[in-house]
PDB file of N, CA and C in Angstrom:
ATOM      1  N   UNK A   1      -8.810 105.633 -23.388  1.00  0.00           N
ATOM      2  CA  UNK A   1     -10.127 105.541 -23.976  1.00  0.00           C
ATOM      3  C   UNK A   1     -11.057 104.699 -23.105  1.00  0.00           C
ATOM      4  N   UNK A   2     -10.422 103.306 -22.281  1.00  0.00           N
ATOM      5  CA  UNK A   2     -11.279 102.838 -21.842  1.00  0.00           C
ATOM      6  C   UNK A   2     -11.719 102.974 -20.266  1.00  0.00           C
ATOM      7  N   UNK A   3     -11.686 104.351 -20.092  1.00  0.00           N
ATOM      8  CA  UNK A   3     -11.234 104.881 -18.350  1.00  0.00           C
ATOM      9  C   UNK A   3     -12.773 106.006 -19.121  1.00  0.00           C
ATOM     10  N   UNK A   4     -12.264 106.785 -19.983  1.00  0.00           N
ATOM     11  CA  UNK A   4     -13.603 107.570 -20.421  1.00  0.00           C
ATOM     12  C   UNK A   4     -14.442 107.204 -20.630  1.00  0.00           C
ATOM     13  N   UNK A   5     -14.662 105.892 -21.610  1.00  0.00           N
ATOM     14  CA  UNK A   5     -15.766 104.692 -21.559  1.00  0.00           C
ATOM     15  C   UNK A   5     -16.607 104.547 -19.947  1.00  0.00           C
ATOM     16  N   UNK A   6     -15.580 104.318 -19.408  1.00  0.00           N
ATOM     17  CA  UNK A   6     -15.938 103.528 -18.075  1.00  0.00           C
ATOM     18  C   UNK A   6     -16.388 105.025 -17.381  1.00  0.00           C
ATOM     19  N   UNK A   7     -15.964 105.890 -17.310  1.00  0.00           N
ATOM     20  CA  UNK A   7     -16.638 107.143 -16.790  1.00  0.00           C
ATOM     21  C   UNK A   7     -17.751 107.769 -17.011  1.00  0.00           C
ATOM     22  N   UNK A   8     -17.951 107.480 -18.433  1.00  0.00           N
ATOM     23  CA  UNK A   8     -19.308 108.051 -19.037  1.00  0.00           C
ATOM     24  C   UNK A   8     -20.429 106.926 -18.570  1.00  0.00           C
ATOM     25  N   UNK A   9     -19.908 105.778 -18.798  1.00  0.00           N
ATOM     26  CA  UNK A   9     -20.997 104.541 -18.130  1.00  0.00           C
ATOM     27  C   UNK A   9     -21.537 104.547 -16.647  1.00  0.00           C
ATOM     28  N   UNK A  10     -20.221 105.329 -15.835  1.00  0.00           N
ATOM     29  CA  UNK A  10     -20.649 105.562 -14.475  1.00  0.00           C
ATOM     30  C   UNK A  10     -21.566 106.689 -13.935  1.00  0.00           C
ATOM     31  N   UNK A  11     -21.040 107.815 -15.101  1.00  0.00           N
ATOM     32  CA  UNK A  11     -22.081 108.872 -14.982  1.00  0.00           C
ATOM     33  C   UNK A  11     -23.655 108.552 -15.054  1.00  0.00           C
ATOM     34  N   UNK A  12     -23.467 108.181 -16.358  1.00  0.00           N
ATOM     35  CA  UNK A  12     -25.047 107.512 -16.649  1.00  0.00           C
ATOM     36  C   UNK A  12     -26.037 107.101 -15.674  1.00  0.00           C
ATOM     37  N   UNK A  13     -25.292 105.758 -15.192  1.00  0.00           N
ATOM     38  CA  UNK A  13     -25.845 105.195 -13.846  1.00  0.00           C
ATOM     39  C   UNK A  13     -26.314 105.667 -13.211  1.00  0.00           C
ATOM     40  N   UNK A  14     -25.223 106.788 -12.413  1.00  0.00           N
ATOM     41  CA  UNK A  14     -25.673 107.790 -11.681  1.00  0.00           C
ATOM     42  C   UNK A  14     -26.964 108.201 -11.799  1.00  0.00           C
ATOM     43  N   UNK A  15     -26.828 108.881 -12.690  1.00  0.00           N
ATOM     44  CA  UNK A  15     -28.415 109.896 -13.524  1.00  0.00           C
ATOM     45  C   UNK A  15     -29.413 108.810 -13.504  1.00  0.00           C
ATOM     46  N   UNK A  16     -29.331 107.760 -14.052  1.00  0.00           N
ATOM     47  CA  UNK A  16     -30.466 106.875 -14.207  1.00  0.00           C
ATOM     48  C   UNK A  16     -30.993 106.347 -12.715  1.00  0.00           C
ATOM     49  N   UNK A  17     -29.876 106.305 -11.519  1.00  0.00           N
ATOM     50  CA  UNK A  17     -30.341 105.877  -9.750  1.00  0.00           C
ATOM     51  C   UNK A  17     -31.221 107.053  -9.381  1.00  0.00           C
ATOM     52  N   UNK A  18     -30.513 108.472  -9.564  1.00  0.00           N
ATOM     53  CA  UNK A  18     -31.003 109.363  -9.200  1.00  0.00           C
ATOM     54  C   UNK A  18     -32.823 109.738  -9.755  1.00  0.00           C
ATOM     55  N   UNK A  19     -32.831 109.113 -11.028  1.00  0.00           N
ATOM     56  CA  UNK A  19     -33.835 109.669 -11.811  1.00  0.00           C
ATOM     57  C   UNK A  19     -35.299 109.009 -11.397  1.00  0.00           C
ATOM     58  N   UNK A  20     -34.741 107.769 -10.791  1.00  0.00           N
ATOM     59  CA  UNK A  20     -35.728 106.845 -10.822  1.00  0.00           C
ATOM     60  C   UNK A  20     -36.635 107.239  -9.483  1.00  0.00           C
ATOM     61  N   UNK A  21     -38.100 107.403  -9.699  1.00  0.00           N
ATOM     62  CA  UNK A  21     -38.720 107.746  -8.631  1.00  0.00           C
ATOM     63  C   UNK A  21     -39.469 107.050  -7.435  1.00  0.00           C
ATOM     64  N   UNK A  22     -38.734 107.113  -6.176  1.00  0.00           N
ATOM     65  CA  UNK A  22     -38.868 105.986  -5.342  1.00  0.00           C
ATOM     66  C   UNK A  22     -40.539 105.794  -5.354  1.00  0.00           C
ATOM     67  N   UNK A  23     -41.397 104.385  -5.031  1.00  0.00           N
ATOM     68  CA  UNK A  23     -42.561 104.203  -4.877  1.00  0.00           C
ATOM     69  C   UNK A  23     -43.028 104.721  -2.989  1.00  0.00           C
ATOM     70  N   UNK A  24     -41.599 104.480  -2.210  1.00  0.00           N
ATOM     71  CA  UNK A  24     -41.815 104.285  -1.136  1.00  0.00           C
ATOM     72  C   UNK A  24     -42.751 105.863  -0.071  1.00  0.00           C
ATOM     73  N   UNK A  25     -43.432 106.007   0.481  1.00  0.00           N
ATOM     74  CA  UNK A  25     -43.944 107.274   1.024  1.00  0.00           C
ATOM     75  C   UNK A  25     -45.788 106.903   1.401  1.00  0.00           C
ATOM     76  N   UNK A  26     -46.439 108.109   1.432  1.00  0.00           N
ATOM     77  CA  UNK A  26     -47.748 108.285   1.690  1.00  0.00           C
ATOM     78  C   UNK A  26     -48.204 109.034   0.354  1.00  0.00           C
ATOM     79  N   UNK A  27     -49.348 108.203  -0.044  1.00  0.00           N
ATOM     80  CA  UNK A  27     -50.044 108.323  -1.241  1.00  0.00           C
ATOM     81  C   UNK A  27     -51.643 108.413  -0.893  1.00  0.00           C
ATOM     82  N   UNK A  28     -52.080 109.574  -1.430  1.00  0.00           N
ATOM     83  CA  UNK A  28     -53.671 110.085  -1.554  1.00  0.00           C
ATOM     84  C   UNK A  28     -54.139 108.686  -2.601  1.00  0.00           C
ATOM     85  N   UNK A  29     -55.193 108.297  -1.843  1.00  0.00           N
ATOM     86  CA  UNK A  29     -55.493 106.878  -3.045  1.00  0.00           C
ATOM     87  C   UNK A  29     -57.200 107.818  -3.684  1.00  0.00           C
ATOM     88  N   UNK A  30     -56.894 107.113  -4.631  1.00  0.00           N
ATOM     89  CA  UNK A  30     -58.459 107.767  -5.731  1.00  0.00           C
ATOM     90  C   UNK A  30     -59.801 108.207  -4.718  1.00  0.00           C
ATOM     91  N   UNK A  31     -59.934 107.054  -3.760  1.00  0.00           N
ATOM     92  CA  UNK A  31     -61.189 107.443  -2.382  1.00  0.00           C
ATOM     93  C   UNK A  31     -61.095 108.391  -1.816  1.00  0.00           C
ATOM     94  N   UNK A  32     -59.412 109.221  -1.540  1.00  0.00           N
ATOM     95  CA  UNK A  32     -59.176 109.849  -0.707  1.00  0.00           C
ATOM     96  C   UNK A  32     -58.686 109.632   0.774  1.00  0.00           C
ATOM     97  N   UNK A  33     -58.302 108.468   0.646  1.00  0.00           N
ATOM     98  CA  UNK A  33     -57.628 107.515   1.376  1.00  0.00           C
ATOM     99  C   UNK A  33     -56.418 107.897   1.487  1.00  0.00           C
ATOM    100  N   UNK A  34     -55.572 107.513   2.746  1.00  0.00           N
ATOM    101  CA  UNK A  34     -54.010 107.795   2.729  1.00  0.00           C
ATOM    102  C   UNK A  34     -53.205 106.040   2.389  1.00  0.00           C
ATOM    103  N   UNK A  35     -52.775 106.210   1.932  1.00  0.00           N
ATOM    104  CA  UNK A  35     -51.908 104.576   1.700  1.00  0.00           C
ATOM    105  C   UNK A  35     -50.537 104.903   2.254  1.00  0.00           C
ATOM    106  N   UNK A  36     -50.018 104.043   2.874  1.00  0.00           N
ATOM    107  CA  UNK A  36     -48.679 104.345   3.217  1.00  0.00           C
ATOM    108  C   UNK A  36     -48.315 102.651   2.476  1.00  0.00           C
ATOM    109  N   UNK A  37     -46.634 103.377   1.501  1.00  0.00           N
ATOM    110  CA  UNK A  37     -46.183 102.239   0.861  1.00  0.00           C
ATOM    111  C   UNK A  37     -44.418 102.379   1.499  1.00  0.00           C
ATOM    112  N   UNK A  38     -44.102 100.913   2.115  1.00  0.00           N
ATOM    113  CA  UNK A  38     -43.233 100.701   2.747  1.00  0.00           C
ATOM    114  C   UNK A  38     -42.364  99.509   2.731  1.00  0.00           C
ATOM    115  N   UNK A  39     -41.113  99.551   2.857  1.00  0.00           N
ATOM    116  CA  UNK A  39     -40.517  98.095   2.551  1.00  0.00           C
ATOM    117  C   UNK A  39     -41.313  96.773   3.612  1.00  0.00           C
ATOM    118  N   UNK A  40     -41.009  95.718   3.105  1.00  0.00           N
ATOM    119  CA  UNK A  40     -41.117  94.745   3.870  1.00  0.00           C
ATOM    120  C   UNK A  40     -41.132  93.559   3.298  1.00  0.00           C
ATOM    121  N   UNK A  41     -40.120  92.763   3.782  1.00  0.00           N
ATOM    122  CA  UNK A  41     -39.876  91.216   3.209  1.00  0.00           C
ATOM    123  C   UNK A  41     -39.101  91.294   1.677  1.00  0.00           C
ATOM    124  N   UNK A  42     -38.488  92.413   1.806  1.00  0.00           N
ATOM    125  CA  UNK A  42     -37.891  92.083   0.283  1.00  0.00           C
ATOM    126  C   UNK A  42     -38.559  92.634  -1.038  1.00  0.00           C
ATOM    127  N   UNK A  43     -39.883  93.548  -0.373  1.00  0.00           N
ATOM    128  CA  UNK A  43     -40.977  93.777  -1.185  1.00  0.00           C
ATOM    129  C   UNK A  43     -41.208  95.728  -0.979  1.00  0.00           C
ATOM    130  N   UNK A  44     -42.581  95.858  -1.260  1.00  0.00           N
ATOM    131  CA  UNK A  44     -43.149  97.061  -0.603  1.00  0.00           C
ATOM    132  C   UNK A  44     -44.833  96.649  -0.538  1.00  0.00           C
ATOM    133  N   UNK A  45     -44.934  96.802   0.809  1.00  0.00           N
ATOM    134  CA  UNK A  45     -46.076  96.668   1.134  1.00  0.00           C
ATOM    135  C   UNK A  45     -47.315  98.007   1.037  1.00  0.00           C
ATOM    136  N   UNK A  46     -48.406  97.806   0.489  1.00  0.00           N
ATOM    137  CA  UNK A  46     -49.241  99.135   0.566  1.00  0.00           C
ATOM    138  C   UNK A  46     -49.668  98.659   1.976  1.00  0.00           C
ATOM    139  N   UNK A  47     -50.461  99.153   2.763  1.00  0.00           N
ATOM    140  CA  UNK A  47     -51.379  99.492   3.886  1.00  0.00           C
ATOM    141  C   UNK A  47     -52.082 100.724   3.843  1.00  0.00           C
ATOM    142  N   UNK A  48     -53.244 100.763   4.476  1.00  0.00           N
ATOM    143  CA  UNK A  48     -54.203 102.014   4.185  1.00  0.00           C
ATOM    144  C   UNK A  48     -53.488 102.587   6.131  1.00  0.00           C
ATOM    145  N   UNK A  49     -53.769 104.284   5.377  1.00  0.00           N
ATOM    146  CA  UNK A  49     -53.572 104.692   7.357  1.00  0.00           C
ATOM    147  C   UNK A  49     -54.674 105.430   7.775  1.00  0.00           C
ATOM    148  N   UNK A  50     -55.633 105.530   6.457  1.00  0.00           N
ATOM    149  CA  UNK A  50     -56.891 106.415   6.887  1.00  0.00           C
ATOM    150  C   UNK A  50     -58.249 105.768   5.577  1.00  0.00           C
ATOM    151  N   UNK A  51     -59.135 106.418   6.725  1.00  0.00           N
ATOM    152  CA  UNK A  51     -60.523 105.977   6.194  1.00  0.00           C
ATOM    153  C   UNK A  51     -61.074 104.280   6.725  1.00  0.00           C
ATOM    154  N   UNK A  52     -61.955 104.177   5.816  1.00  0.00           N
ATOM    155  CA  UNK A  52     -62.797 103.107   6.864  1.00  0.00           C
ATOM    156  C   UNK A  52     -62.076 101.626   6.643  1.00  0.00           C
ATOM    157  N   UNK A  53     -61.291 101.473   5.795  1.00  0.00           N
ATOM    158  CA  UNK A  53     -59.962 100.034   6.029  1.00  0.00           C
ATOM    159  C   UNK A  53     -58.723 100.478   6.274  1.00  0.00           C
ATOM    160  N   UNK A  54     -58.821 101.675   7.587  1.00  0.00           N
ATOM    161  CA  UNK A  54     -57.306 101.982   7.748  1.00  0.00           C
ATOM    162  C   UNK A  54     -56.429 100.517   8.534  1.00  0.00           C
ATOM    163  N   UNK A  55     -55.254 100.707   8.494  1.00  0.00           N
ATOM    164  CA  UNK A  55     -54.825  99.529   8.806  1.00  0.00           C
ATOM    165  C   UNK A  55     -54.594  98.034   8.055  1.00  0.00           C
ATOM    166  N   UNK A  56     -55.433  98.131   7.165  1.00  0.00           N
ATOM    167  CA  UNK A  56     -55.262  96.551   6.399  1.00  0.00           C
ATOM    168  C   UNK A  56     -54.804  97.363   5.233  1.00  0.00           C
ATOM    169  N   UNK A  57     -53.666  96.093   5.450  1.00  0.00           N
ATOM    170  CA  UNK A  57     -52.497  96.029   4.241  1.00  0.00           C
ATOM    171  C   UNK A  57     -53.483  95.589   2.672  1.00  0.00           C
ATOM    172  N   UNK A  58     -53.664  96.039   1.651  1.00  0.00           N
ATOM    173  CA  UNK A  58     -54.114  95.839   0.778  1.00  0.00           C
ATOM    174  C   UNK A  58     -52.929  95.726  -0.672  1.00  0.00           C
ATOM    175  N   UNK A  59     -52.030  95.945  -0.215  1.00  0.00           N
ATOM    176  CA  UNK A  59     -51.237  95.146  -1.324  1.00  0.00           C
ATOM    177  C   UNK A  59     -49.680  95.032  -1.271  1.00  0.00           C
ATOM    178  N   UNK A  60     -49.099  94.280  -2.079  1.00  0.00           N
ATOM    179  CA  UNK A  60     -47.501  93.621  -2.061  1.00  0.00           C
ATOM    180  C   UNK A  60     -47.362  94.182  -3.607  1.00  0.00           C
ATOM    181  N   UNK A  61     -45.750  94.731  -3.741  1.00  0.00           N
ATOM    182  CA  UNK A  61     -45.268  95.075  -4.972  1.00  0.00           C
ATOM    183  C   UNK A  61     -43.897  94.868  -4.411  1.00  0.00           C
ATOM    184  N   UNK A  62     -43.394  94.265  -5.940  1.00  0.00           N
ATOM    185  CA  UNK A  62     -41.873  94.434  -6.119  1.00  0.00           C
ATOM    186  C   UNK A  62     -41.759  95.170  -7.239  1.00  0.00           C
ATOM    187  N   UNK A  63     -39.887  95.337  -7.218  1.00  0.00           N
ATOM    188  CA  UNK A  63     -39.884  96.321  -8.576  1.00  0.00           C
ATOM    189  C   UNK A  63     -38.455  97.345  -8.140  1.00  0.00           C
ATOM    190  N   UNK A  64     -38.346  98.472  -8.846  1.00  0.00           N
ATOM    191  CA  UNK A  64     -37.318  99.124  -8.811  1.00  0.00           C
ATOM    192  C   UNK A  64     -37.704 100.401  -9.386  1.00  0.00           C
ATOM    193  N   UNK A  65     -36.923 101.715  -9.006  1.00  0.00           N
ATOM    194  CA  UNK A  65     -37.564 102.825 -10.176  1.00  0.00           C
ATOM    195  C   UNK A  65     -38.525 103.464 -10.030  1.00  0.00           C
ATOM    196  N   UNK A  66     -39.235 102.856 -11.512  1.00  0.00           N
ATOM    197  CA  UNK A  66     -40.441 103.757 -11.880  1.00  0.00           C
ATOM    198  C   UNK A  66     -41.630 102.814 -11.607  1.00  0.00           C
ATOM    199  N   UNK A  67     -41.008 101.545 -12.179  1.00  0.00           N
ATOM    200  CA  UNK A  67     -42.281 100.513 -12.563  1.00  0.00           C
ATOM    201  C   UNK A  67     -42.158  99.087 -11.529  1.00  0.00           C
ATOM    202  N   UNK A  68     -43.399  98.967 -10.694  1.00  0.00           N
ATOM    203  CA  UNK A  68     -43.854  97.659  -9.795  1.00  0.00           C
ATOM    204  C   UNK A  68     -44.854  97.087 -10.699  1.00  0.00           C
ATOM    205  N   UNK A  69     -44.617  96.045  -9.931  1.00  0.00           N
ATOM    206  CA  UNK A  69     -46.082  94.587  -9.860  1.00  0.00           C
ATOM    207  C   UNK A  69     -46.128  93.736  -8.448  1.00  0.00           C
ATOM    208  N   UNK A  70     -47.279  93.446  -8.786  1.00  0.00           N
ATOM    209  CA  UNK A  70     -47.015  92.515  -7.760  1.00  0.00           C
ATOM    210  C   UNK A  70     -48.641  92.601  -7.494  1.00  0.00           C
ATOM    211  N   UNK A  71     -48.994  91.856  -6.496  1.00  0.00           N
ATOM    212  CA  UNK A  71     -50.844  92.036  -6.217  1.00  0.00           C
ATOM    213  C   UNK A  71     -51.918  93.595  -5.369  1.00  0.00           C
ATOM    214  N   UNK A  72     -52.767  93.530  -5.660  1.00  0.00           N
ATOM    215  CA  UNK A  72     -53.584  94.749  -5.210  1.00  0.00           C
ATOM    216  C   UNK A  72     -54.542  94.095  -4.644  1.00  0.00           C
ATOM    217  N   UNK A  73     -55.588  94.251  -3.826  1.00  0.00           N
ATOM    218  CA  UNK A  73     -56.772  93.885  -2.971  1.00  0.00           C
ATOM    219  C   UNK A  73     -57.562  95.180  -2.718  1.00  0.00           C
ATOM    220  N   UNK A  74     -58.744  95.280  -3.520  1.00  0.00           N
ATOM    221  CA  UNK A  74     -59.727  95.795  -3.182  1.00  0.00           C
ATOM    222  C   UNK A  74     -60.414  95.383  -1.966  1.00  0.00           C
ATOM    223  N   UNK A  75     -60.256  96.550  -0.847  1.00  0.00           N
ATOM    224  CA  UNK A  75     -60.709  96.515   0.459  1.00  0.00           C
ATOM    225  C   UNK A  75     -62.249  96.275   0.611  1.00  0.00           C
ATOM    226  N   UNK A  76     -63.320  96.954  -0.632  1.00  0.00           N
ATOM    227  CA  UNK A  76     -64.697  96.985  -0.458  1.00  0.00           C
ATOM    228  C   UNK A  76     -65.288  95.295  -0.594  1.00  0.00           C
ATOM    229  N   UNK A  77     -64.415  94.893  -1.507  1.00  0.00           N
ATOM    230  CA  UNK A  77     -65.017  93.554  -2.258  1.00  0.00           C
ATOM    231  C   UNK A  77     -63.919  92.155  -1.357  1.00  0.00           C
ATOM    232  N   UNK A  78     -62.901  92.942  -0.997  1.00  0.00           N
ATOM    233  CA  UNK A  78     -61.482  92.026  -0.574  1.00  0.00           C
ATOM    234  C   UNK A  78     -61.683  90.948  -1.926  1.00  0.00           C
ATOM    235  N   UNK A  79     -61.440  91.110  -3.146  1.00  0.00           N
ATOM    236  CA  UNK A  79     -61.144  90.482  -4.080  1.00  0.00           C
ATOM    237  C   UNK A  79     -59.451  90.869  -4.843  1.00  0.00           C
ATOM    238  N   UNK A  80     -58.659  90.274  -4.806  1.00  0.00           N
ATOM    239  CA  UNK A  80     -56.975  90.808  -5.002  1.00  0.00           C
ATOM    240  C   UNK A  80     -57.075  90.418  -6.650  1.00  0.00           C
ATOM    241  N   UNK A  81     -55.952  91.648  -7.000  1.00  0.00           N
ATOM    242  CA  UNK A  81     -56.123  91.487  -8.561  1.00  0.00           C
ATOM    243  C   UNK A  81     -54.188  91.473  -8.880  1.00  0.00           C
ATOM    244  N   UNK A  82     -54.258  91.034  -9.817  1.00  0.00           N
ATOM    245  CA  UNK A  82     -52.597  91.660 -10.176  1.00  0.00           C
ATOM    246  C   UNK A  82     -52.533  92.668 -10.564  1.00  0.00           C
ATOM    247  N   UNK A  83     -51.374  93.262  -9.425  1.00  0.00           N
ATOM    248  CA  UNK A  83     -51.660  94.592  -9.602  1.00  0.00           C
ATOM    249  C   UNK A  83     -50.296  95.592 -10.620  1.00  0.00           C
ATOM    250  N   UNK A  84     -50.118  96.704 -10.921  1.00  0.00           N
ATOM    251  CA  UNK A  84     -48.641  97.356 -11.545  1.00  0.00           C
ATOM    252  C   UNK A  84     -48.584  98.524 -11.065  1.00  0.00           C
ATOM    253  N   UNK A  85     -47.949  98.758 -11.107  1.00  0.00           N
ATOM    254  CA  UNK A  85     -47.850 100.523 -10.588  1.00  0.00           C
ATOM    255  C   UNK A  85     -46.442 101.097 -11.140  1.00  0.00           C
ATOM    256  N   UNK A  86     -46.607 102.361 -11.733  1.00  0.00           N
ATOM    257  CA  UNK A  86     -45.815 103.242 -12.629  1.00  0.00           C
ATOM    258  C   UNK A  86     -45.687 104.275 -11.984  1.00  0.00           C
ATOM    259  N   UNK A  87     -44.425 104.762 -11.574  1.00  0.00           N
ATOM    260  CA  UNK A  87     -43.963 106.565 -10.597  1.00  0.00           C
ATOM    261  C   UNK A  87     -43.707 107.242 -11.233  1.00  0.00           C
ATOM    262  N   UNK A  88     -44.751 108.452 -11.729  1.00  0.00           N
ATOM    263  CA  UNK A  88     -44.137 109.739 -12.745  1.00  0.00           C
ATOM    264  C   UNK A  88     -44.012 110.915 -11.426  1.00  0.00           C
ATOM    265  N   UNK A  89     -43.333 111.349 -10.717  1.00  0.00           N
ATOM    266  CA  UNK A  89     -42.880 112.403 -10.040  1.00  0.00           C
ATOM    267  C   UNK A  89     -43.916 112.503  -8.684  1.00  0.00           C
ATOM    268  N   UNK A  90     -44.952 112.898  -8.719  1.00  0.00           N
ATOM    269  CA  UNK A  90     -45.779 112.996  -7.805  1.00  0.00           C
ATOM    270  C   UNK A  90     -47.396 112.202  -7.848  1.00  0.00           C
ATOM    271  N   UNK A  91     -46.973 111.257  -8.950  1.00  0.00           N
ATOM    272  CA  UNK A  91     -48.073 110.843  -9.451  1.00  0.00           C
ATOM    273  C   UNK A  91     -47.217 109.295  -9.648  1.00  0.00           C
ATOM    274  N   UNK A  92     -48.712 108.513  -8.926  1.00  0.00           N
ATOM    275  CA  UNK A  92     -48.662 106.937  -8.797  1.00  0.00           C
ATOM    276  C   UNK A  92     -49.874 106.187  -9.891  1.00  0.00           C
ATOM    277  N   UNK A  93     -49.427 105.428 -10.497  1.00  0.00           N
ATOM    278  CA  UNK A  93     -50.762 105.036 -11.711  1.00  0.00           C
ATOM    279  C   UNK A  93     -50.629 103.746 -11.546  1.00  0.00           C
ATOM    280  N   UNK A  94     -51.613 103.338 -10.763  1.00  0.00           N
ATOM    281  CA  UNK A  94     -52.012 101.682  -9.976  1.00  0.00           C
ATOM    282  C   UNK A  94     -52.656 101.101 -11.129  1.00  0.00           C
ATOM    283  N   UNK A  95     -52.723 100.297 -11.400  1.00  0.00           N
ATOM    284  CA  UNK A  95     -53.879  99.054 -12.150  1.00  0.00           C
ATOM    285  C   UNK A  95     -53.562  97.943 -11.760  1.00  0.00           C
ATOM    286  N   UNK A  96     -55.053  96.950 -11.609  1.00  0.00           N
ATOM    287  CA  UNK A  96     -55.389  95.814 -11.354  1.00  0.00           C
ATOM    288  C   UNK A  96     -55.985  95.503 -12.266  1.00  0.00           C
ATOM    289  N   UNK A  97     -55.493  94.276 -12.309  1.00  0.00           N
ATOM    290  CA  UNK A  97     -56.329  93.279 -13.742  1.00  0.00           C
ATOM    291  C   UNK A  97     -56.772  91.892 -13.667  1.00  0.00           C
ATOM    292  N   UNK A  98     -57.489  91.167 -13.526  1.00  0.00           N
ATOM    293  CA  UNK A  98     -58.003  90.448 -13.631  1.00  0.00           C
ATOM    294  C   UNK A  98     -57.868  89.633 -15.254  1.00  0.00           C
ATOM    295  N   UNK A  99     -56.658  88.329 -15.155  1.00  0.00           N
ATOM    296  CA  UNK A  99     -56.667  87.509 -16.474  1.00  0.00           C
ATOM    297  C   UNK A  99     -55.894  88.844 -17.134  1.00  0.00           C
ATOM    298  N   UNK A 100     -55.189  89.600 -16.786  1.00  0.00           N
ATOM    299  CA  UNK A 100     -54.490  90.804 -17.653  1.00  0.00           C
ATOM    300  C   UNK A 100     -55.439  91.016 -18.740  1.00  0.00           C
ATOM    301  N   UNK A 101     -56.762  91.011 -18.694  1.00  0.00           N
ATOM    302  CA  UNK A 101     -57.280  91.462 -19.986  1.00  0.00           C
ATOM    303  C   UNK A 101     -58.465  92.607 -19.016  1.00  0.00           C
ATOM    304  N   UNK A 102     -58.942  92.484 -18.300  1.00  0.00           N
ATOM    305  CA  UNK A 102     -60.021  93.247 -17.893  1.00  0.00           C
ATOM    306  C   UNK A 102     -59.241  94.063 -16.682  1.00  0.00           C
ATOM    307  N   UNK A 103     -58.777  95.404 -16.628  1.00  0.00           N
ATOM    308  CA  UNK A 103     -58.049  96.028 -15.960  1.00  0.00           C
ATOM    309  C   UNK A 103     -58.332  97.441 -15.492  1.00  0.00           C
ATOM    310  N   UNK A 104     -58.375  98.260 -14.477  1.00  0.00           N
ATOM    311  CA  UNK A 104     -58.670  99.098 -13.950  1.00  0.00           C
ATOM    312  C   UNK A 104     -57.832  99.924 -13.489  1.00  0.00           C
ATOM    313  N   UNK A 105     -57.676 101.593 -13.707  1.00  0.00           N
ATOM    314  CA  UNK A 105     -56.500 102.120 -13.476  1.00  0.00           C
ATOM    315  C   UNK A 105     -56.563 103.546 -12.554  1.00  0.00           C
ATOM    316  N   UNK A 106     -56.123 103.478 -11.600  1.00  0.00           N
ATOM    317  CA  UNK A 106     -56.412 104.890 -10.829  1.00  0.00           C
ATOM    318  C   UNK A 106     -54.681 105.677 -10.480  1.00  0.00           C
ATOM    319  N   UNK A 107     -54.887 106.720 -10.405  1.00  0.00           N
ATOM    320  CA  UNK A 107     -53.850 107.444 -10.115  1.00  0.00           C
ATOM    321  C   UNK A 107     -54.015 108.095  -8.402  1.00  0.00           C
ATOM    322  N   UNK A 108     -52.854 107.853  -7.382  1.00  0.00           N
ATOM    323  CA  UNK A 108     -52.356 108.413  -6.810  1.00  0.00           C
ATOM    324  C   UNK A 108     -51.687 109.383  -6.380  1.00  0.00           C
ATOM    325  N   UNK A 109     -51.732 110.481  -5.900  1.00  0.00           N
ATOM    326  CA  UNK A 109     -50.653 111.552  -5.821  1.00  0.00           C
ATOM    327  C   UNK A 109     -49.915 111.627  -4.468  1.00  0.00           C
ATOM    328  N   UNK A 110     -48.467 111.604  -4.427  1.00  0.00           N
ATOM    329  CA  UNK A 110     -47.915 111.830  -3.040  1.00  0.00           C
ATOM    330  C   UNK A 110     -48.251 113.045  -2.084  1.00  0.00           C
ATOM    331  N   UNK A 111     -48.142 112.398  -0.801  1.00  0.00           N
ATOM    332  CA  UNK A 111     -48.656 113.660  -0.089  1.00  0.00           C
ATOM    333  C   UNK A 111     -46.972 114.381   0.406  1.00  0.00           C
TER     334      UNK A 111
END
């Protein structure tokens, strides 16, 4: 009994590693911007690779899965907000918030 236990628990796992949708790749940002999101330091770093702040890194996330946090930086204003980000399949749903009460939310799609 406790080998089937332990098998069904391993299956699970499985399904739940597999299920979870990596953040890491190139993402169309709301401007039309390319973001490339990539490990670094233990983290994932955004950086822009196109348009007029290509090159500057505009944000740090940790996390696992589906669901990050970690900070965002608006390139127009360079004002950084705390940022979250949620992975539904081909679709990235960023928000920054300011005091977690005043918050702003755009969606990404992988390229």
């Amino acid at each position: 009994m406790r080998k089937i236990i332990l098998a069904m628990a391993m299956a699970f796992g499985a399904v739940s590693a597999q299920a979870a949708e990596p953040i890491e790749g190139n993402w169309k940002t709301a401007s039309g911007s390319t973001a490339q999101i990539a490990p670094c330091g233990g983290a994932f770093c955004v950086t822009l690779k196109s348009g007029k702040f290509a090159g500057k890194q505009i944000g740090k996330m940790s996390g696992n899965g589906e669901s990050y946090k970690g900070e965002i930086t608006d390139p127009e204003t360079d004002k950084t907000y705390s940022g979250y980000g949620t992975v539904s399949g081909n679709a990235l749903k960023m928000k920054g918030c300011v005091l977690s009460i005043l918050c702003k939310s755009q969606t990404w799609s992988r390229l």
